[in-house]
C-alpha atoms as a PDB file:
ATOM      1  CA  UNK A   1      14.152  -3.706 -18.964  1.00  0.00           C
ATOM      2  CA  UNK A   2      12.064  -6.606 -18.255  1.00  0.00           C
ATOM      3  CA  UNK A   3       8.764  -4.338 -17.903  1.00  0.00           C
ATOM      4  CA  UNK A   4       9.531  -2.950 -21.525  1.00  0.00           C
ATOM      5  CA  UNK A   5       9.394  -6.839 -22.827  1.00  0.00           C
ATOM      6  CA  UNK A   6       6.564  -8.046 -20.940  1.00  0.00           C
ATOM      7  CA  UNK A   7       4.355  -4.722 -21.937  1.00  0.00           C
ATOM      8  CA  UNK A   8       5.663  -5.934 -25.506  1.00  0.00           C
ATOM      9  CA  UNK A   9       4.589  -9.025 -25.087  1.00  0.00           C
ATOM     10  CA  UNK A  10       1.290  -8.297 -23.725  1.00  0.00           C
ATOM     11  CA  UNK A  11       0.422  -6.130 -26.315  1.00  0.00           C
ATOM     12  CA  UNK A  12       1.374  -8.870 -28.835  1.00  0.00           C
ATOM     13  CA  UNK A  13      -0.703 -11.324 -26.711  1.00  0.00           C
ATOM     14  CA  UNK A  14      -3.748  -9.084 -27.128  1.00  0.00           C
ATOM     15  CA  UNK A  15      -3.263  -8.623 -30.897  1.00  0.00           C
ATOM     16  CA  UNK A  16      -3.305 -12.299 -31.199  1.00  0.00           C
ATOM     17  CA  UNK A  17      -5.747 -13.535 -28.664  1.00  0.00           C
ATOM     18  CA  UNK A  18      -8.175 -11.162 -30.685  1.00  0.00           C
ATOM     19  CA  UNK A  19      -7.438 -12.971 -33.920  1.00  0.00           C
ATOM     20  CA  UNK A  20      -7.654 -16.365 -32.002  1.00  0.00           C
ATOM     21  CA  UNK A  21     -10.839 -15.722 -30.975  1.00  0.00           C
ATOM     22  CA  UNK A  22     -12.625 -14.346 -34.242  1.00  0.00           C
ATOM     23  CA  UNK A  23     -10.962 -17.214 -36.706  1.00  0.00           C
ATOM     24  CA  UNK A  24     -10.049 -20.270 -34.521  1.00  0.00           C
ATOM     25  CA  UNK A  25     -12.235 -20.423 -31.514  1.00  0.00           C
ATOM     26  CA  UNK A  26     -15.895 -22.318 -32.732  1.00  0.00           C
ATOM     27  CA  UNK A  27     -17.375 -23.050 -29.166  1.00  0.00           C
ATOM     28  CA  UNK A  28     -20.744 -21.587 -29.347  1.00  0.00           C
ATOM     29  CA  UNK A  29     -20.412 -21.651 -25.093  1.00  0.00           C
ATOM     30  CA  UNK A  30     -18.324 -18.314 -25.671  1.00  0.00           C
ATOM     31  CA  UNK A  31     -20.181 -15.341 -25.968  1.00  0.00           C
ATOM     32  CA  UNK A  32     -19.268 -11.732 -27.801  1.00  0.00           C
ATOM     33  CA  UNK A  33     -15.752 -11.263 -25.555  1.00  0.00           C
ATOM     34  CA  UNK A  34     -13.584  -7.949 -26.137  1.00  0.00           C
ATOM     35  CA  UNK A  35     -10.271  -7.987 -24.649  1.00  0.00           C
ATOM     36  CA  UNK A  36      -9.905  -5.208 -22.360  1.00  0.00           C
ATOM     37  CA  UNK A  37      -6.155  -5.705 -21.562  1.00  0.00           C
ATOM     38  CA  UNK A  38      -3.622  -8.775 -20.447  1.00  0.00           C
ATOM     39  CA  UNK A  39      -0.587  -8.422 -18.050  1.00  0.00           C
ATOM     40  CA  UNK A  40       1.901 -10.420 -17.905  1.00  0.00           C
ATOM     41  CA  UNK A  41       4.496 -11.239 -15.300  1.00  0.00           C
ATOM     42  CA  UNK A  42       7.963  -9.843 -15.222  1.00  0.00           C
ATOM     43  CA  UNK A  43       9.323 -13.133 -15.700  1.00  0.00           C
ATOM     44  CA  UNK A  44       6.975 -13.915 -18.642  1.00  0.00           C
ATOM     45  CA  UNK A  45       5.763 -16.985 -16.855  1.00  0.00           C
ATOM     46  CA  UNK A  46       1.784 -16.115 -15.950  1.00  0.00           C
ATOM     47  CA  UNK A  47      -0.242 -14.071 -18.063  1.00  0.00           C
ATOM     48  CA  UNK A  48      -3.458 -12.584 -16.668  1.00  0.00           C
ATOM     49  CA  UNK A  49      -6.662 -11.970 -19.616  1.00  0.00           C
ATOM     50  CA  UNK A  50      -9.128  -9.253 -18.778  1.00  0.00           C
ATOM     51  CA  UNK A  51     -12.359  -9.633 -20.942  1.00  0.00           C
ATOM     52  CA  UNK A  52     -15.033  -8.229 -20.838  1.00  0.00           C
ATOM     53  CA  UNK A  53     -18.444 -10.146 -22.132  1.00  0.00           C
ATOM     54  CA  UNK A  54     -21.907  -8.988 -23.616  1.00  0.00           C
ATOM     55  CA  UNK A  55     -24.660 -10.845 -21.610  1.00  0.00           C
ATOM     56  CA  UNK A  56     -26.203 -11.564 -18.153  1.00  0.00           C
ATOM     57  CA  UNK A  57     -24.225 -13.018 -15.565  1.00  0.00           C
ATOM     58  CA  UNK A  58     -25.029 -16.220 -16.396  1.00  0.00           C
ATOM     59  CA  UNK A  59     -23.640 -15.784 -20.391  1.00  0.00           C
ATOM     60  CA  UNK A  60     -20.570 -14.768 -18.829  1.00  0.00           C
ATOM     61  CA  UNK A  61     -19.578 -17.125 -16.751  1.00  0.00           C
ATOM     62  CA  UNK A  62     -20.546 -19.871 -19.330  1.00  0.00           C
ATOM     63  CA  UNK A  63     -17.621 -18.151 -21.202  1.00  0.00           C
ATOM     64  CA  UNK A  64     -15.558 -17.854 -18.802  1.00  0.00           C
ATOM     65  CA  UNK A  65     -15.990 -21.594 -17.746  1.00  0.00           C
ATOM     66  CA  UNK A  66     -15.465 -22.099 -21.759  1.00  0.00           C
ATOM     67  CA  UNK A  67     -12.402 -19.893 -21.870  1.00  0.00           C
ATOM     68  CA  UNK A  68     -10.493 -21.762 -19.147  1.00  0.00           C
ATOM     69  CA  UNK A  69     -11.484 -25.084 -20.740  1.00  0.00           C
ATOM     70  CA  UNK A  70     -10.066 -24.062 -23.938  1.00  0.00           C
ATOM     71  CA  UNK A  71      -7.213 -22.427 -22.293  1.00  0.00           C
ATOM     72  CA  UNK A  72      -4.256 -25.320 -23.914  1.00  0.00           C
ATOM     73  CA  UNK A  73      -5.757 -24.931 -27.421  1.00  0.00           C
ATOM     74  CA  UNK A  74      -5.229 -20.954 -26.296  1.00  0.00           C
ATOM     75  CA  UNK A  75      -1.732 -21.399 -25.123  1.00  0.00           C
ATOM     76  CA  UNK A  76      -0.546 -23.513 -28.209  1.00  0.00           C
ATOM     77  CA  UNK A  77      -1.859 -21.050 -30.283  1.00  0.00           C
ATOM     78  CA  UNK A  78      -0.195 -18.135 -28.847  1.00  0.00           C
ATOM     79  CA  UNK A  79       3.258 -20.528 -28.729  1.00  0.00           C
ATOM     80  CA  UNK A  80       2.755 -21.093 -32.703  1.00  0.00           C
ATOM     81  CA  UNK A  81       2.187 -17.228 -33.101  1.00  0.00           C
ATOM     82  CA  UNK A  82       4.696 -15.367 -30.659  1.00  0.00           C
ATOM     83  CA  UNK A  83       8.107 -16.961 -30.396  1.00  0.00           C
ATOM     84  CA  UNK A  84       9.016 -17.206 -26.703  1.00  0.00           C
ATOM     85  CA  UNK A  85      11.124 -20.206 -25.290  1.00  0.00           C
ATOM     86  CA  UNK A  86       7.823 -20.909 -22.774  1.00  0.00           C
ATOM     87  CA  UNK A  87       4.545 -19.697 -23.410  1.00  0.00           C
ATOM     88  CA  UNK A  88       3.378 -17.935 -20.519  1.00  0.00           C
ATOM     89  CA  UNK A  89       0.199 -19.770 -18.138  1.00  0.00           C
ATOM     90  CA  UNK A  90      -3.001 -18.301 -19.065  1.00  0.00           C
ATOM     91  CA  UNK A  91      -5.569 -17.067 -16.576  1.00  0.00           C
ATOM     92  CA  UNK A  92      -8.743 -15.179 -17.804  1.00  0.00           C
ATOM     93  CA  UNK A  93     -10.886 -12.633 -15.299  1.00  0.00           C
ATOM     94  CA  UNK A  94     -14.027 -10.693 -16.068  1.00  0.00           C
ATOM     95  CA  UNK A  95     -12.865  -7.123 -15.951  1.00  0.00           C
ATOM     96  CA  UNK A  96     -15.494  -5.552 -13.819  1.00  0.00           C
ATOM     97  CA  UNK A  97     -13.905  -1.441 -14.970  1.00  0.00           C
ATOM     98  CA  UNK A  98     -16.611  -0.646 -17.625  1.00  0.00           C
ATOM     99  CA  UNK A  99     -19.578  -1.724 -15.106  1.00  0.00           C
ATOM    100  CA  UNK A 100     -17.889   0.277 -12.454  1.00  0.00           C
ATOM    101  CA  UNK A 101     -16.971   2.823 -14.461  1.00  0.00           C
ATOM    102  CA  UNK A 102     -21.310   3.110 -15.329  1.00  0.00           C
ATOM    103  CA  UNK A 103     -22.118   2.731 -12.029  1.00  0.00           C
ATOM    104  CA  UNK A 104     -20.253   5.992 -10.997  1.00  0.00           C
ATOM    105  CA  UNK A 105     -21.236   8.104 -14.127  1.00  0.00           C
ATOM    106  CA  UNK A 106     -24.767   6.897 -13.257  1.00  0.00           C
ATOM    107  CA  UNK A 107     -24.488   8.370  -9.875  1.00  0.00           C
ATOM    108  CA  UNK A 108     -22.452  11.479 -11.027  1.00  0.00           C
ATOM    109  CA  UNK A 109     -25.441  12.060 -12.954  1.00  0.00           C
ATOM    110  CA  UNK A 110     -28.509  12.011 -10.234  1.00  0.00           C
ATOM    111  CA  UNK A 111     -26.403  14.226  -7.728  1.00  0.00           C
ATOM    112  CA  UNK A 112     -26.468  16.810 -10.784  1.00  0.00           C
ATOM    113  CA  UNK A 113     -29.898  16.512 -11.118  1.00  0.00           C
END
């Protein structure tokens, strides 16, 4: 029962986060970031971000440095938005899939040829 909420409530997260980021969040530190996918915790207490930034290395961890600064303004925002009785703790990763995911269908690729 408690997955069924917290997949609910990480798909609501998502929704939201998205719209946070496109109307609210000015910082010209953050770069173009698509959210890839959030978890959250059973107990609705932690809440891990996977994004996924356009950029060099260096453009990416500027936003995620940026991200974790803004990371109250994120959380009040999401309180405001989703009604929970605590907002769950916000982490944000780099999700490192998509680059993988290019590597391999790079190297799929040679061995064919």
């Amino acid at each position: 029962m408690s997955d069924i909420r917290a997949n609910r409530v990480a798909e609501q997260m998502k929704k939201e986060l998205g719209e946070i980021f496109t109307q609210k969040l000015k910082d010209p530190r953050v770069g173009f970031v698509t959210i890839m996918d959030v978890e959250v915790t059973g107990d609705l207490q932690q809440a891990k971000v996977f994004i996924s930034v356009l950029g060099e290395e260096q453009e990416k961890q500027n936003t995620l440095s940026s991200l974790a600064k803004a990371k109250g303004f994120i959380r009040s925002e999401i309180g405001q938005r989703i009604r929970l009785r605590k907002t769950p703790e916000i982490t944000f990763e780099i999700d490192e899939a998509f680059e993988h995911g290019n590597r391999i269908e790079t190297i799929l690729r040679d061995l064919n040829k």
